[in-house]
Protein backbone atom coordinates (compact mmCIF):
# COMPACT_ATOMS: atom_id res chain seq x y z
CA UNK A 1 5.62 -2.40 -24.22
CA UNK A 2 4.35 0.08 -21.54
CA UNK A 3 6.34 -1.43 -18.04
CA UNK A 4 8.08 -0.56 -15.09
CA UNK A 5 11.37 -2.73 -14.12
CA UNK A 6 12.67 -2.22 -10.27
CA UNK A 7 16.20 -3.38 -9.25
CA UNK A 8 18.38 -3.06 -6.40
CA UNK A 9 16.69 -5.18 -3.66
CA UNK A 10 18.60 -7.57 -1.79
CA UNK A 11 19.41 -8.79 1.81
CA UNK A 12 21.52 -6.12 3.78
CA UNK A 13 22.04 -5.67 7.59
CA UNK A 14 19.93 -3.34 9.79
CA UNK A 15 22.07 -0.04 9.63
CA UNK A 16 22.95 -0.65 5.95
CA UNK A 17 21.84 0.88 2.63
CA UNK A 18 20.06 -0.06 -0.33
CA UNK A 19 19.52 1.90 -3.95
CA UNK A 20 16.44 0.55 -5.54
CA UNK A 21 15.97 1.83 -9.56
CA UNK A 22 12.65 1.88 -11.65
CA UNK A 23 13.57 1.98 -15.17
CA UNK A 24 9.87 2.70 -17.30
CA UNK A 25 9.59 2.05 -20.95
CA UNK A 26 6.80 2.56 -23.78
CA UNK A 27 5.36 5.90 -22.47
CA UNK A 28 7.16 9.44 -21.21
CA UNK A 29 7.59 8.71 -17.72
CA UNK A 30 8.47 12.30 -17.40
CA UNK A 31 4.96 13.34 -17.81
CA UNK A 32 4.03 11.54 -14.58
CA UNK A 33 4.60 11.42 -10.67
CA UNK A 34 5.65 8.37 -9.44
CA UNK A 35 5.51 6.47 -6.01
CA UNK A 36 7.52 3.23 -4.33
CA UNK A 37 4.90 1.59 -2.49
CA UNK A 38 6.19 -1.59 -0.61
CA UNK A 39 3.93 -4.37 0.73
CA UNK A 40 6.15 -6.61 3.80
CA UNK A 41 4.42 -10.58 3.83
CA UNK A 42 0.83 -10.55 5.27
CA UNK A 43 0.77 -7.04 5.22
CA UNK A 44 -1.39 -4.58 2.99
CA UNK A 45 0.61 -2.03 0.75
CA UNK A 46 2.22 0.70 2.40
CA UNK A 47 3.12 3.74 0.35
CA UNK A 48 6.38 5.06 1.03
CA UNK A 49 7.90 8.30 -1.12
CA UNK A 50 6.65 10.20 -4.36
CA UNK A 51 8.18 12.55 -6.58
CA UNK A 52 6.14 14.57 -8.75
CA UNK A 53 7.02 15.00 -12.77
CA UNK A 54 9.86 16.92 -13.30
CA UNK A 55 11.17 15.87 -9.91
CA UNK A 56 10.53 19.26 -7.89
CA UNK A 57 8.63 17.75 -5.26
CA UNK A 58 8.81 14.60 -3.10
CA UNK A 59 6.39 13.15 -0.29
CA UNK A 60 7.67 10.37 2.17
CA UNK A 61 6.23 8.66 4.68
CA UNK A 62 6.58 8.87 8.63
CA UNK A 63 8.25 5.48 8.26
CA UNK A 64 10.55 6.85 5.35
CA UNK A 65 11.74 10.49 6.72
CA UNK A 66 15.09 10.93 7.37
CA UNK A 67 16.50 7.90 5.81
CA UNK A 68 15.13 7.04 2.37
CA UNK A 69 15.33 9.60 -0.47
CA UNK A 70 13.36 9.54 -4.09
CA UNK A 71 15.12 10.98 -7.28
CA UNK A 72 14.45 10.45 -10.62
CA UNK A 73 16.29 10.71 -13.62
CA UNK A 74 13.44 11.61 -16.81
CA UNK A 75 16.39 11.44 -19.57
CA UNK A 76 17.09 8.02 -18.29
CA UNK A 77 13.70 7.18 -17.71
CA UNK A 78 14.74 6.25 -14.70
CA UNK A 79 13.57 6.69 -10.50
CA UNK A 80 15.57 5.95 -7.52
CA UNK A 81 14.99 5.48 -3.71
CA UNK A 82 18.26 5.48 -1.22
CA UNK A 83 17.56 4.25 1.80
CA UNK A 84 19.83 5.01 4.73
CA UNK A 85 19.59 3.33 8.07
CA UNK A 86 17.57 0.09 6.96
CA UNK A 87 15.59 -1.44 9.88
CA UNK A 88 13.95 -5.00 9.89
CA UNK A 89 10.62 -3.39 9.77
CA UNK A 90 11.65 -2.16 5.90
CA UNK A 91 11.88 -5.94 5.04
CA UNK A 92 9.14 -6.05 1.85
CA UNK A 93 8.72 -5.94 -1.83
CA UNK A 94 8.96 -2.27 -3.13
CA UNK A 95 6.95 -1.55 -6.11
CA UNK A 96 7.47 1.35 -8.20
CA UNK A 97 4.17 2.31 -9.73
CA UNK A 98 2.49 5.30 -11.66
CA UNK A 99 -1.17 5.95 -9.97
CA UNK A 100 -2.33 7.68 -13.17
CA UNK A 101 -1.77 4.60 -15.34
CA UNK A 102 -2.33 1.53 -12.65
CA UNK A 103 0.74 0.77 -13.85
CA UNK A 104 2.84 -1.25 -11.40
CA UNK A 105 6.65 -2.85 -11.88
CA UNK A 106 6.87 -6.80 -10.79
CA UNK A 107 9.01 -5.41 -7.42
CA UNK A 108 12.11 -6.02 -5.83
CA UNK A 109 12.99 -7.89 -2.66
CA UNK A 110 14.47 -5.79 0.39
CA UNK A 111 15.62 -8.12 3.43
CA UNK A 112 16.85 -6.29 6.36
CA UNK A 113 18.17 -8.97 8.89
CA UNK A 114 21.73 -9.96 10.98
């Protein structure tokens, strides 16, 4: 079956830091960049980092520079985002997702609050 699976989310305090994973199956995710994308309640999606294939190159957002970081692991079939320095405003579902497939993971819950 051709998915993605994020983990990781959870409820941490503003300063903290979260590790979200994507973990594909049923198709080489090395072949393809990948992106988190989160989307905070009553909010459109926001995109957030990339990483090309092969892991090379990474793109962030304003909102993301500085504190979150994208990896990915293609033997493990397997991406990451660290995030450093959570702030309320990252409170959302982050998505993992592969733009050349429309393939999206069901997302995992980030809660930044005291």
């Amino acid at each position: 079956e051709v998915q993605l699976v994020e983990s990781g989310g959870g409820l941490v305090q503003p300063g903290g830091s979260l590790r979200l994973s994507c973990v594909a199956s049923g198709f080489p995710f090395g072949s393809y960049d990948m992106s988190w994308v989160r989307q905070a309640p009553g909010k459109g999606p926001e995109w957030v980092s990339g990483i090309n294939d092969g892991g090379g190159t990474t793109w962030y957002a304003d909102s993301a520079k500085g504190r979150f970081t994208v990896s990915r692991d293609d033997a493990k079939n397997a991406a990451y985002l660290q995030m450093n320095s959570l702030k309320p405003e990252d409170s959302a579902l982050y998505y993992c997702t592969l733009e050349a497939l429309d393939l999206w993971g069901q997302g995992t819950a980030v809660t930044v609050s005291s």
